[in-house]
C-alpha atoms as a PDB file:
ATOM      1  CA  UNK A   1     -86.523  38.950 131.157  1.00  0.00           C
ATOM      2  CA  UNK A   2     -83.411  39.418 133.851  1.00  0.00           C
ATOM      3  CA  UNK A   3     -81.733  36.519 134.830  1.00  0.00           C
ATOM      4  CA  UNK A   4     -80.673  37.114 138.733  1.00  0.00           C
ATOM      5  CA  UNK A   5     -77.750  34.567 139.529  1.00  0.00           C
ATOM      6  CA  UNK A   6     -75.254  36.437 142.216  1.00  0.00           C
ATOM      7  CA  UNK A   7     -72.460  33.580 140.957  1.00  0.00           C
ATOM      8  CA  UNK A   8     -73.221  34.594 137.266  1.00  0.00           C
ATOM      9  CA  UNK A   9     -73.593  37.879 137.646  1.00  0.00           C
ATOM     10  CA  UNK A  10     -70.507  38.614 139.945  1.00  0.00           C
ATOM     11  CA  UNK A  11     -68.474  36.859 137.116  1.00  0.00           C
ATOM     12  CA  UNK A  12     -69.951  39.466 134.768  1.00  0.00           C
ATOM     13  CA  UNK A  13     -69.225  42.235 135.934  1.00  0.00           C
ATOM     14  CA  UNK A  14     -65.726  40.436 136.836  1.00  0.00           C
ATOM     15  CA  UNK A  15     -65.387  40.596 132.971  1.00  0.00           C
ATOM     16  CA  UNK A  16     -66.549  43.448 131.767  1.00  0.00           C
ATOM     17  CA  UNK A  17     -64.521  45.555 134.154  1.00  0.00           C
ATOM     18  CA  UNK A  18     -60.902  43.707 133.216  1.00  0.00           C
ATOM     19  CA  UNK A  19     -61.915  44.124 129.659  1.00  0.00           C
ATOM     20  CA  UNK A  20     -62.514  47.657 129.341  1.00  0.00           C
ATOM     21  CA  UNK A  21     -59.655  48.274 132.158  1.00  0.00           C
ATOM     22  CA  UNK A  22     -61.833  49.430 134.750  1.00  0.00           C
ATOM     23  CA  UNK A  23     -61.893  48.953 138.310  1.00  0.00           C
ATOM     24  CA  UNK A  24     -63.937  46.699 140.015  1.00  0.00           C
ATOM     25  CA  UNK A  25     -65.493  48.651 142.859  1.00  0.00           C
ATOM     26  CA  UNK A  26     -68.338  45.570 143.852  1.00  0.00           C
ATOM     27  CA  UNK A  27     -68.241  44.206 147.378  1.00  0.00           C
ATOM     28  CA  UNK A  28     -66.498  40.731 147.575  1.00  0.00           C
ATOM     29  CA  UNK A  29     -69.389  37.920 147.031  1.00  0.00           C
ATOM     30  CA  UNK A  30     -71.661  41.104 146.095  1.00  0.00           C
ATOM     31  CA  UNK A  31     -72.459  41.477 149.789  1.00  0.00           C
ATOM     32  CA  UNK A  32     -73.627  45.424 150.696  1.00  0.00           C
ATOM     33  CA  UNK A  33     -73.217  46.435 154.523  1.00  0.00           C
ATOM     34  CA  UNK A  34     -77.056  46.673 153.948  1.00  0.00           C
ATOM     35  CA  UNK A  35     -77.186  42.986 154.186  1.00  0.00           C
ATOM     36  CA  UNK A  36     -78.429  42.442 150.788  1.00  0.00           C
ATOM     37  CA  UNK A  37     -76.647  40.854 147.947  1.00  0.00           C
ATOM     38  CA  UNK A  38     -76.235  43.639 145.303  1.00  0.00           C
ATOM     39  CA  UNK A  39     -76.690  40.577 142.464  1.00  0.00           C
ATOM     40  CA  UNK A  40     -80.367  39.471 144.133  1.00  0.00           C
ATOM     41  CA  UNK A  41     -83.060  39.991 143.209  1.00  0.00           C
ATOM     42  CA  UNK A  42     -85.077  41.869 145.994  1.00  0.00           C
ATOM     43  CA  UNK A  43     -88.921  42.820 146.003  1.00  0.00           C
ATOM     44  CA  UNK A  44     -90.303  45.662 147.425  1.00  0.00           C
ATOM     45  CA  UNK A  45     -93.598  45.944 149.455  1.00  0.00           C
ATOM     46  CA  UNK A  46     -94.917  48.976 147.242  1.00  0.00           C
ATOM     47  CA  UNK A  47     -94.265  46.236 144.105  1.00  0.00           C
ATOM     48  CA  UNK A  48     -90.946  47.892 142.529  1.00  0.00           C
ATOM     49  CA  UNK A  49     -87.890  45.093 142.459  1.00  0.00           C
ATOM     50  CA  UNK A  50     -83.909  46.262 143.028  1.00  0.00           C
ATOM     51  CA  UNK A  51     -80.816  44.019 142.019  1.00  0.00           C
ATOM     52  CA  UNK A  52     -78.328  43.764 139.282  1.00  0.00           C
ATOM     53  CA  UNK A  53     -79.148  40.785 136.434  1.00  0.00           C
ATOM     54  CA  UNK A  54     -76.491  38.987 135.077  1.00  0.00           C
ATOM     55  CA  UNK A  55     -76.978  40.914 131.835  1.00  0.00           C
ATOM     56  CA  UNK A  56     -76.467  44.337 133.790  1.00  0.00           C
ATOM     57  CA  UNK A  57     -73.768  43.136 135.249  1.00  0.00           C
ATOM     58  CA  UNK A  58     -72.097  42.379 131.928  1.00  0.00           C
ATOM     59  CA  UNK A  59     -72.977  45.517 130.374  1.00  0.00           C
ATOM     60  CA  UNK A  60     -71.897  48.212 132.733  1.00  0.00           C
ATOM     61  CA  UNK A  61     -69.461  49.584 135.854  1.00  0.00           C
ATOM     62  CA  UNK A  62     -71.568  48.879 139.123  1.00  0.00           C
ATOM     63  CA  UNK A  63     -70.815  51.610 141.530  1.00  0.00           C
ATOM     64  CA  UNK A  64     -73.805  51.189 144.348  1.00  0.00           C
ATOM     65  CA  UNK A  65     -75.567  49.109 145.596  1.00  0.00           C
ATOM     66  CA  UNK A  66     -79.080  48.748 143.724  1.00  0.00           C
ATOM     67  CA  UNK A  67     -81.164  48.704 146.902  1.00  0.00           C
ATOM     68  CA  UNK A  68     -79.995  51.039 149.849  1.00  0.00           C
ATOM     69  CA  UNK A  69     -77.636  53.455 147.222  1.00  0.00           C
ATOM     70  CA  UNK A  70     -74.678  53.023 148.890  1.00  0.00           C
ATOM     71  CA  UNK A  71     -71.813  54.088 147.093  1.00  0.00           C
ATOM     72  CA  UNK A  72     -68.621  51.454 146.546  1.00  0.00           C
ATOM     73  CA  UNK A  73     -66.552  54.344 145.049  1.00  0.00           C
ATOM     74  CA  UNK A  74     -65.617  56.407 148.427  1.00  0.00           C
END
């Protein structure tokens, strides 16, 4: 089971990325230009959900958002 909690989750991927050293390349608050929150959970019509769970967030560098693919990196 994911846990979707933007708060949680943005605090995260806050910690994984100062302890590995890496940069943290998420929007402030987790808010894409899309006008989704990359940390929310968001269902699709044809059934398929995007978003990044709090235990995502803590286990890997988050370089797009999960629903339109934007990239944070550029």
């Amino acid at each position: 089971m994911q846990t979707y909690n933007p708060i949680q989750a943005s605090i995260a991927q806050a910690h994984f990325c100062v302890s590995r050293g890496y940069p943290n390349f998420t929007p402030p608050g987790g808010s894409c230009p899309c006008g989704v929150n990359i940390y929310q959970e968001h269902r699709w019509p044809d059934g398929h959900i995007t978003g990044i769970s709090v235990e995502r967030a803590g286990k890997g560098l988050i370089t797009a958002c999960p629903h339109c693919h934007r990239t944070f990196c550029d």
